[in-house]
Protein backbone atom coordinates (compact mmCIF):
# COMPACT_ATOMS: atom_id res chain seq x y z
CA UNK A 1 -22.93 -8.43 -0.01
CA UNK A 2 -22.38 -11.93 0.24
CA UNK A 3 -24.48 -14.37 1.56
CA UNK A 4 -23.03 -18.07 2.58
CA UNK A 5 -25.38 -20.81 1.98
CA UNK A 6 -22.73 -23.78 3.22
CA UNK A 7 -24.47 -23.77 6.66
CA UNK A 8 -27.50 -24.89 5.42
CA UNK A 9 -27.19 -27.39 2.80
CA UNK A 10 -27.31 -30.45 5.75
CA UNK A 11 -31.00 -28.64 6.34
CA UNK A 12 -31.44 -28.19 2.63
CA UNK A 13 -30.84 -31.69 2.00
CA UNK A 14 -33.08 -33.46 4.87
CA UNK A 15 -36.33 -31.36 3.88
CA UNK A 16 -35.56 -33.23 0.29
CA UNK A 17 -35.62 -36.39 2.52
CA UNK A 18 -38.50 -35.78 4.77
CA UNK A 19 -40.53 -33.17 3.11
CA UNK A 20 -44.00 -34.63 4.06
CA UNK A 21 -42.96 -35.38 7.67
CA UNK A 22 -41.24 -31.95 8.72
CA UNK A 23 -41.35 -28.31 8.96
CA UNK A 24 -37.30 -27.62 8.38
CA UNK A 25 -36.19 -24.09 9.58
CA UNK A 26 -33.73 -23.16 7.26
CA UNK A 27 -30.48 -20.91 8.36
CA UNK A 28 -28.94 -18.15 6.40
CA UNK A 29 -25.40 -16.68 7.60
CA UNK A 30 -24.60 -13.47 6.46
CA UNK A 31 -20.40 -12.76 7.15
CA UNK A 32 -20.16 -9.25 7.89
CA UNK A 33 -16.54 -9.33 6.33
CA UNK A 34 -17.18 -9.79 2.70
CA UNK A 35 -19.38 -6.71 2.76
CA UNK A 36 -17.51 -4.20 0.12
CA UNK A 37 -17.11 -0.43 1.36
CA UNK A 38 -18.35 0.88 -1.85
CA UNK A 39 -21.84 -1.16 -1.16
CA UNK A 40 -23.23 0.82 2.31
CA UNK A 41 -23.35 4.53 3.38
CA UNK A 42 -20.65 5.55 4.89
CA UNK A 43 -19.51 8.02 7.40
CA UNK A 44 -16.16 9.36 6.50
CA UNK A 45 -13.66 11.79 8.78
CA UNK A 46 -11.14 13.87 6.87
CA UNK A 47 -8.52 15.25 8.68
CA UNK A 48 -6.79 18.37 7.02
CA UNK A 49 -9.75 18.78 5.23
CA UNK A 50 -9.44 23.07 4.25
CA UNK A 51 -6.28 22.21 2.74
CA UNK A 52 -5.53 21.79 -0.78
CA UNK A 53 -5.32 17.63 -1.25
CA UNK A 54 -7.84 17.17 1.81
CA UNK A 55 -10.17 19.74 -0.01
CA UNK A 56 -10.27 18.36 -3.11
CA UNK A 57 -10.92 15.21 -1.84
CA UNK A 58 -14.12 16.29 -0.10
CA UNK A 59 -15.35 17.94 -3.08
CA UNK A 60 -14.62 14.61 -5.11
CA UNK A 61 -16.83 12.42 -2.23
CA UNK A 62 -19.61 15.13 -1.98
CA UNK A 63 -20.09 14.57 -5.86
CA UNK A 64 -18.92 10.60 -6.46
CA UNK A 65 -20.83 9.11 -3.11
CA UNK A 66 -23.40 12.39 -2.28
CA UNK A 67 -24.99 9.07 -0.48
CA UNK A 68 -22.24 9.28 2.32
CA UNK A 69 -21.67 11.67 4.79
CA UNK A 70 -17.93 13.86 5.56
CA UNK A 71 -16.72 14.92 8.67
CA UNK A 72 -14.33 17.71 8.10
CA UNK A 73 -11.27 18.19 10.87
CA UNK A 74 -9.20 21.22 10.72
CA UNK A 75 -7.19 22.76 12.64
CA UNK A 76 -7.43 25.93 9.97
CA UNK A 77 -3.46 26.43 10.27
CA UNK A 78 -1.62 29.08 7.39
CA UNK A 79 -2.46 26.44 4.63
CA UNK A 80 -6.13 25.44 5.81
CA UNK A 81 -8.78 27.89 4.59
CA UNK A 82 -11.85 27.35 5.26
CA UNK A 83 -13.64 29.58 1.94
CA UNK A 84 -12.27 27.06 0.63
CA UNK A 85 -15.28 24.86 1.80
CA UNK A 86 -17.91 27.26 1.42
CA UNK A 87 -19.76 25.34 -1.44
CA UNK A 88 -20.01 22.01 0.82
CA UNK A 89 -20.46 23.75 4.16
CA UNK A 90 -24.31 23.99 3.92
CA UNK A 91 -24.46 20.53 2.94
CA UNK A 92 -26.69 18.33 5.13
CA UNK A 93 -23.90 15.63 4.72
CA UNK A 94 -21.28 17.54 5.81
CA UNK A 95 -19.94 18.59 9.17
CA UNK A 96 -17.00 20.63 10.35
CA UNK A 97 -14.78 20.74 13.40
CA UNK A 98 -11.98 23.45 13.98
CA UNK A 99 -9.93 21.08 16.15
CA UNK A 100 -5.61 20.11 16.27
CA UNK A 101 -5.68 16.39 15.37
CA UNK A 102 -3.11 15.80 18.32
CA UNK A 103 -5.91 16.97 20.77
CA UNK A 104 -6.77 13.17 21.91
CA UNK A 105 -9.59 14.94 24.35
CA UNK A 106 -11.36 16.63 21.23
CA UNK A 107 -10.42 14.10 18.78
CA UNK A 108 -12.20 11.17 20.80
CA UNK A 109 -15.01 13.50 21.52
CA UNK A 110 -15.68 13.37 17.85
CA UNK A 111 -15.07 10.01 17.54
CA UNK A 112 -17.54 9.23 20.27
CA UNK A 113 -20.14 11.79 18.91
CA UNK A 114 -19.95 10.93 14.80
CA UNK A 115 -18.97 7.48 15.41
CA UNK A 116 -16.85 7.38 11.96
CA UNK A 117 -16.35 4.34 9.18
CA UNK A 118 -13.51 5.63 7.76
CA UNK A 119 -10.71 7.70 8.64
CA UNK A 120 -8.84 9.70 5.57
CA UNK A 121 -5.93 11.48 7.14
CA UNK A 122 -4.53 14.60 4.99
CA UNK A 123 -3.63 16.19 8.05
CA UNK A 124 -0.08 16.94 7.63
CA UNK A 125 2.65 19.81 7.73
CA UNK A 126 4.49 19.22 4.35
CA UNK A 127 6.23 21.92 3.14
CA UNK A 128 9.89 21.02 2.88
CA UNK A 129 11.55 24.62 3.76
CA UNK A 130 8.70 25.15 6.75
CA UNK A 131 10.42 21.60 7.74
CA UNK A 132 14.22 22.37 7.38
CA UNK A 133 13.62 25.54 9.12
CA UNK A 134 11.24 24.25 12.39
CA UNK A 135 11.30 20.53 11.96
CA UNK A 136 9.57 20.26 15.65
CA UNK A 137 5.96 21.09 14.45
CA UNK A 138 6.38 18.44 11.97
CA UNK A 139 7.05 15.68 13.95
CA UNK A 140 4.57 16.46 16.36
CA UNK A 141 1.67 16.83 14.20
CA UNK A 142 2.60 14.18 11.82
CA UNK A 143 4.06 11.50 14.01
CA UNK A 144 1.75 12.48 17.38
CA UNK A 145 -1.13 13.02 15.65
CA UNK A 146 -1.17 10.10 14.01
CA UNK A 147 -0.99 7.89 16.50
CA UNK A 148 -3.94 10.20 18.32
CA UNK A 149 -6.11 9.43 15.25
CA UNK A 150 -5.24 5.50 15.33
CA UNK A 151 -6.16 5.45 19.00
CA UNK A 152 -8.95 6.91 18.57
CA UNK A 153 -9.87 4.56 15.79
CA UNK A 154 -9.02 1.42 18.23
CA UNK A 155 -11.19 3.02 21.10
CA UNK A 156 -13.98 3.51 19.15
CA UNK A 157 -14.07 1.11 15.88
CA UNK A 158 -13.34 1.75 12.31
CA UNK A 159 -13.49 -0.03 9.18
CA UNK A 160 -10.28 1.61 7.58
CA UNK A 161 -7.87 4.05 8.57
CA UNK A 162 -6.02 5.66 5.60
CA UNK A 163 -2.95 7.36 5.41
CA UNK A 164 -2.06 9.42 3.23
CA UNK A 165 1.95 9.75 2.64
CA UNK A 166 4.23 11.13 0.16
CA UNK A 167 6.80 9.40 -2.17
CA UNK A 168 9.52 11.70 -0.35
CA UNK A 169 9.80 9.01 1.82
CA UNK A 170 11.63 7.33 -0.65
CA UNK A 171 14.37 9.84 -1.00
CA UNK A 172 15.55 10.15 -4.18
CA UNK A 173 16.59 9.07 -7.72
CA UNK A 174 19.62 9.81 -9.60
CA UNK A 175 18.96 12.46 -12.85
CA UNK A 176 20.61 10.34 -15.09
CA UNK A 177 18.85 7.03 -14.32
CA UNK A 178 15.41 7.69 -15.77
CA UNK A 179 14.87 3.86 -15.93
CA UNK A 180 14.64 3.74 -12.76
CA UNK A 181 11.15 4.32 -10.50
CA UNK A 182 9.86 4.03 -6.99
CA UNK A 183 8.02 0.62 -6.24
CA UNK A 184 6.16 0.21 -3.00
CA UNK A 185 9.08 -2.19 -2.14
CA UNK A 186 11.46 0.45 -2.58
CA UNK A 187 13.28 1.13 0.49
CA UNK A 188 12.83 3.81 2.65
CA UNK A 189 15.68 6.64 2.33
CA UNK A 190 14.20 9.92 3.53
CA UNK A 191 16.35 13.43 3.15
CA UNK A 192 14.23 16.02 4.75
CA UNK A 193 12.86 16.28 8.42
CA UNK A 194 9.39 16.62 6.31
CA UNK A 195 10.20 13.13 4.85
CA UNK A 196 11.53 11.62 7.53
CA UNK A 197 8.14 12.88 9.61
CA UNK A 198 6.23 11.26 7.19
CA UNK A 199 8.53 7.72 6.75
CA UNK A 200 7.79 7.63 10.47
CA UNK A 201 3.75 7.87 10.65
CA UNK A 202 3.94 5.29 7.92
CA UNK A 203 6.05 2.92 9.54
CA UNK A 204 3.64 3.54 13.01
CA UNK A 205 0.67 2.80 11.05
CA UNK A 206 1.61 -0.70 10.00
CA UNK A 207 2.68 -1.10 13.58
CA UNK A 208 -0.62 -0.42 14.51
CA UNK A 209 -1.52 -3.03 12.25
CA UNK A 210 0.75 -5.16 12.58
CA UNK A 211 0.33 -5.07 16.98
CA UNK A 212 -2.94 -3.95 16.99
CA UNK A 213 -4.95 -5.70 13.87
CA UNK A 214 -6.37 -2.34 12.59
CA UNK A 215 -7.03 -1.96 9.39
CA UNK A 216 -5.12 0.30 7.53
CA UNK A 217 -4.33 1.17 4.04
CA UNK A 218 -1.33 3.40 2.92
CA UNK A 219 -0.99 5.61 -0.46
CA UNK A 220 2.11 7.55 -1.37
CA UNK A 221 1.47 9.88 -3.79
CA UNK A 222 3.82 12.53 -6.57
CA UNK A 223 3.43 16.03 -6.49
CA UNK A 224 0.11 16.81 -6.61
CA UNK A 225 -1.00 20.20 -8.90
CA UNK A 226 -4.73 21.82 -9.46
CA UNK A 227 -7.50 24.40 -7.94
CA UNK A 228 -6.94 25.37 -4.08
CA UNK A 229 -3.29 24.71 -3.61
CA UNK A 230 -1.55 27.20 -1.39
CA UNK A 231 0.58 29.43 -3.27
CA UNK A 232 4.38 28.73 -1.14
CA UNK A 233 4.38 25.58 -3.53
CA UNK A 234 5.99 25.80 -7.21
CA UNK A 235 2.94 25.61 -9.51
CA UNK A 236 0.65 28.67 -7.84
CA UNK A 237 3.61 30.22 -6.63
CA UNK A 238 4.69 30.90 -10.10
CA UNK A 239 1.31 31.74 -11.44
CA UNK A 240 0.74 34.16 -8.32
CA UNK A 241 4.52 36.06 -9.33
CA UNK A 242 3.83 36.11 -12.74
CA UNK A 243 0.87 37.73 -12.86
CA UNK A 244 2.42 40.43 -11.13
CA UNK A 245 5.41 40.49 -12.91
CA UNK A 246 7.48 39.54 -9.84
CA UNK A 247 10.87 37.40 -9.73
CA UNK A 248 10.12 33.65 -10.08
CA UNK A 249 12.69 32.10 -7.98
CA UNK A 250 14.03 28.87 -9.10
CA UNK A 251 16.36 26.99 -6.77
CA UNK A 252 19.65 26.14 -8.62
CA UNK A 253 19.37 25.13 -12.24
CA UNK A 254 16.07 24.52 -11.73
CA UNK A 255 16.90 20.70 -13.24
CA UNK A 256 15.13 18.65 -10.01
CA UNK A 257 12.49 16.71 -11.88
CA UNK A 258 9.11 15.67 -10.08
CA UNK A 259 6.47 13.17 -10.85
CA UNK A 260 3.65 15.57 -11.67
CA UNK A 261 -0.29 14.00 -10.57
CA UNK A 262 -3.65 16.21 -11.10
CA UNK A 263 -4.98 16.66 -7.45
CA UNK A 264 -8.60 14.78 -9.22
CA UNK A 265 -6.41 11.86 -10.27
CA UNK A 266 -5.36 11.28 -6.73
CA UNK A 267 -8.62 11.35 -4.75
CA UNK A 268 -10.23 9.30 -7.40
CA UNK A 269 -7.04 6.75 -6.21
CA UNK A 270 -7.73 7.20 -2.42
CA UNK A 271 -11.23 6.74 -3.13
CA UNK A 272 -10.81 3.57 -4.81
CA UNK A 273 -7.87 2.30 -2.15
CA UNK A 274 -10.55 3.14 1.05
CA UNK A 275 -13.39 1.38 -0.99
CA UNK A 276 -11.75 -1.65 -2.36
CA UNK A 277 -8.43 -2.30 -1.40
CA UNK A 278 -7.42 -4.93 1.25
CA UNK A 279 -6.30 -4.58 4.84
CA UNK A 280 -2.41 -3.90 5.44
CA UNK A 281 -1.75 -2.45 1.91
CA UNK A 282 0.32 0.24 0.48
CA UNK A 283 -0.21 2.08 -3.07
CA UNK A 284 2.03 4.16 -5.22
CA UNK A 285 -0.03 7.06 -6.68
CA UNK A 286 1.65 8.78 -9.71
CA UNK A 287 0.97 11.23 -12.70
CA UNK A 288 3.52 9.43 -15.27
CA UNK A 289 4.09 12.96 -15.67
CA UNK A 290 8.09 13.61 -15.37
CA UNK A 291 9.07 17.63 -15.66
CA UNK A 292 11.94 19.37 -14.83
CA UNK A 293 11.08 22.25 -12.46
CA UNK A 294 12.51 24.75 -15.15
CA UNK A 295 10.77 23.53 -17.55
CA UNK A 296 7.48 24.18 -15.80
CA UNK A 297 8.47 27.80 -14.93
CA UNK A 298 8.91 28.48 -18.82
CA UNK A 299 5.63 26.69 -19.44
CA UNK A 300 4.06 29.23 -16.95
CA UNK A 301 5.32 32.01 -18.60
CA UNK A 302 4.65 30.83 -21.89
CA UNK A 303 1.20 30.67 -21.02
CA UNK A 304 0.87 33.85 -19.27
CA UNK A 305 2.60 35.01 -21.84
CA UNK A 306 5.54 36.34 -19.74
CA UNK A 307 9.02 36.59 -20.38
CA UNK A 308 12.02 34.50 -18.94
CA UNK A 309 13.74 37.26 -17.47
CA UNK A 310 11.30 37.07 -14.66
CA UNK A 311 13.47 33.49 -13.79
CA UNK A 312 15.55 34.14 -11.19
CA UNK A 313 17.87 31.31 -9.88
CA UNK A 314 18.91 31.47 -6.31
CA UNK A 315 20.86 29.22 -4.03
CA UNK A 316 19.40 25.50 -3.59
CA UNK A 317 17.77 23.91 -0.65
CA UNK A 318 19.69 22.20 1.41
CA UNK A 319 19.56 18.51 0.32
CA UNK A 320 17.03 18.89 -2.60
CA UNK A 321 16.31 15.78 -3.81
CA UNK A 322 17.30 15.10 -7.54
CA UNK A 323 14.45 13.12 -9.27
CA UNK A 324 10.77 11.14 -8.04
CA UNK A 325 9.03 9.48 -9.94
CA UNK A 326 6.44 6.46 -9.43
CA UNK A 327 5.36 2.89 -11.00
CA UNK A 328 1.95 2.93 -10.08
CA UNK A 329 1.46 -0.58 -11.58
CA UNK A 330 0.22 -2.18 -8.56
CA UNK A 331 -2.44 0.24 -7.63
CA UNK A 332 -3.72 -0.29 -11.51
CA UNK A 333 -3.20 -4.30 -11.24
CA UNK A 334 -5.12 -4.16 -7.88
CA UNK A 335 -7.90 -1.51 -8.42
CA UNK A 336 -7.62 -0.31 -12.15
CA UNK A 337 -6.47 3.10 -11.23
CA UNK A 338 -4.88 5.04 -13.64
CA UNK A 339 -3.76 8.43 -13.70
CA UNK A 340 -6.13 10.77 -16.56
CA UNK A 341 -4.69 13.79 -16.35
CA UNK A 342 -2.03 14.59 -19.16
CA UNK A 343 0.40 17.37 -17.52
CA UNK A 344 -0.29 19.75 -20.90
CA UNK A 345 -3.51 19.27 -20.29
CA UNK A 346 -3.60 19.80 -15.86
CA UNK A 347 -1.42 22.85 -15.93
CA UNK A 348 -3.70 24.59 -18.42
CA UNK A 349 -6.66 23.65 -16.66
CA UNK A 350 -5.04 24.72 -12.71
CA UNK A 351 -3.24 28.15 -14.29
CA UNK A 352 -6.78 29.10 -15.63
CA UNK A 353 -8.72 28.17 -12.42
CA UNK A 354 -6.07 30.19 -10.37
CA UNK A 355 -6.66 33.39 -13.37
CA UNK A 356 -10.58 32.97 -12.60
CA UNK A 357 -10.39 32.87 -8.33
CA UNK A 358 -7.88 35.37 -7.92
CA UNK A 359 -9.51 36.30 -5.10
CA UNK A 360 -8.99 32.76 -3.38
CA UNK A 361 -5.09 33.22 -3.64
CA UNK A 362 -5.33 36.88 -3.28
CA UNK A 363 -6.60 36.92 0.19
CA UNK A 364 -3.89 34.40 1.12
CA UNK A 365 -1.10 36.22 0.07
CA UNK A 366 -0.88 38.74 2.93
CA UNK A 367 0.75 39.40 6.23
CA UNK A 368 2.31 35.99 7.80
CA UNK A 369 2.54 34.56 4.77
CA UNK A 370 4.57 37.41 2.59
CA UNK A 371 6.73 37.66 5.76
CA UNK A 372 7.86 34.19 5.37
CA UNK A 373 7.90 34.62 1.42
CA UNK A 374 10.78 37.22 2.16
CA UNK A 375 12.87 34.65 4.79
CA UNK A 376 12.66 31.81 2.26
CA UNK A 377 13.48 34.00 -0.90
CA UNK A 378 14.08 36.94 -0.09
CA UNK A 379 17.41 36.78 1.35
CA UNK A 380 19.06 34.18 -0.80
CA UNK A 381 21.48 34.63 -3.38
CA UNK A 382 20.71 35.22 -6.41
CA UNK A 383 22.57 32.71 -9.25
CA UNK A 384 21.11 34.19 -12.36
């Protein structure tokens, strides 16, 4: 907190004048705005919060700021799971709502009722092959329910409003350029209807600041790896068919290389950006953890101890991005973030958590979700 003391210094200096002769009242102006985030208790809505990011992130408040108090929205889709939250959900600082965040009736309501600081929004449909096969339910949920959450945010106050994008947005990067990284100046080229759902919340969100003056911060983040991700992604897909010595599809050559960042790494980011960063800015979040997706298949197996024969190659996505990968400099300049997670030392940690809750993944992988397995796998061509 900072307290200005300019205002009074005329007072200051006539009671040094006329001590003897006057009883000076002396005025102290507190300016609300250079309070810091990270100094008061805070009331803090996460949106997508039984997924696997949003999650994580809860878990990482509850522990880092126990001080501060989570409201938990969820519309418990196929990747929200709400055993996931079991350990928090007796928590006397933390609430839940099973509610769609482009309900603006039962989104206000909450607004109204919890009366937020802080608005983390996770809430997303991201799955690129969900996108290229229905890209509707991605633009309505991440584009419309955006803009629900930021009106609800202008209605009813807010400190900060963060929102929490992908480097997709960026497109891509060419295999044989590995000089070459995304900056937060980098402009936007998006090649999926996921991406392009995504580009688009971002763009309304500085609108909204931009038009509007709310204050907003933006983080696009890598591929994010660790406990509670749903298993249609690579990592605990793998782990999940290897353990029951299934085919581990690999589209094409399998030589698409991702920026790899430990799901930890990243909230500790957001945490920092929603705490400390200033109004109107955007942060790069990445692992400096480059892997080809092959070479993260073998590393599975080698682990497992599995053989390779279990790689299958089938027929690429359509318009699979080559390469991503990050400069997080300014996020580190700004806020001293850096990533702390080595990948060797992340994937040993997330295959072991997913060999001691099988249970977690177990459960998941039934009905809906082994139906769609087969439509996105099971019909494609086989390479190798």
């Amino acid at each position: 907190m900072a307290i200005n003391f300019y205002d009074s210094i005329p007072s200051l200096f006539l009671l040094w004048l006329k001590k003897k002769q006057y009883r000076i009242k002396i005025k102290i102006t507190v300016h609300v705005a250079d309070f810091n985030n990270e100094d008061i208790i805070m009331k803090i809505i996460v949106t997508g919060g039984a997924g696997f990011i949003g999650s994580n992130f809860i878990f990482y408040e509850m522990k880092a700021h126990p001080e501060d108090t989570i409201i938990c929205i969820d519309s418990l889709t196929y990747a929200g799971n709400l055993s996931t939250l079991e350990p928090v959900m007796k928590n006397d600082h933390f609430r839940f709502y099973r509610t769609d965040i482009r309900d603006r009736d039962a989104i206000y309501r909450i607004f109204e009722d919890e009366k937020p600081d802080i608005v983390v929004n996770f809430a997303a449909e991201s799955h690129v092959d969900r996108s290229i096969e229905n890209p509707t339910i991605f633009l309505e949920t991440n584009i419309i329910g955006t803009s629900v959450l930021m009106d609800a945010c202008r209605k009813y106050g807010i400190r900060r409003y963060h929102q929490v994008s992908t480097d997709e947005v960026y497109g891509d990067l060419p295999l044989d350029r590995p000089d070459l990284f995304f900056h937060e100046d980098t402009p936007i080229h998006t090649s999926s209807p996921y991406s392009t759902s995504k580009a688009s919340a971002d763009l309304l969100v500085m609108a909204y600041h931009r038009t509007y003056g709310l204050p907003v911060t933006i983080s696009r983040c890598s591929n994010n790896y660790g406990p509670y991700q749903f298993p249609e992604k690579l990592i605990p897909l793998m782990i999940a068919n290897a353990l029951a010595d299934k085919p581990l599809p690999v589209y094409g050559e399998g030589k698409n290389v991702r920026d790899w960042l430990y799901v930890e790494d990243h909230c500790k980011a957001i945490d920092l950006i929603i705490r400390k960063a200033g109004d109107g800015e955007t942060y790069n979040i990445g692992g400096h953890n480059e892997m080809a997706n092959i070479d993260i298949v073998k590393l599975i197996c080698d682990y497992l101890d599995k053989p390779y024969s279990l790689i299958k190659h089938v027929e690429d996505r359509k318009g699979h991005d080559q390469r991503y990968a990050i400069d997080p400099t300014k996020i580190h300049n700004d806020l001293g973030w850096l990533p702390e997670t080595k990948f060797a030392d992340g994937i040993k940690k997330t295959i072991q958590w997913y060999l001691d809750n099988k249970k977690w993944w177990e459960d998941i992988i039934s009905g809906d979700y082994m139906n769609y397995y087969e439509k996105m796998y099971g019909n494609r061509k086989v390479l190798s």
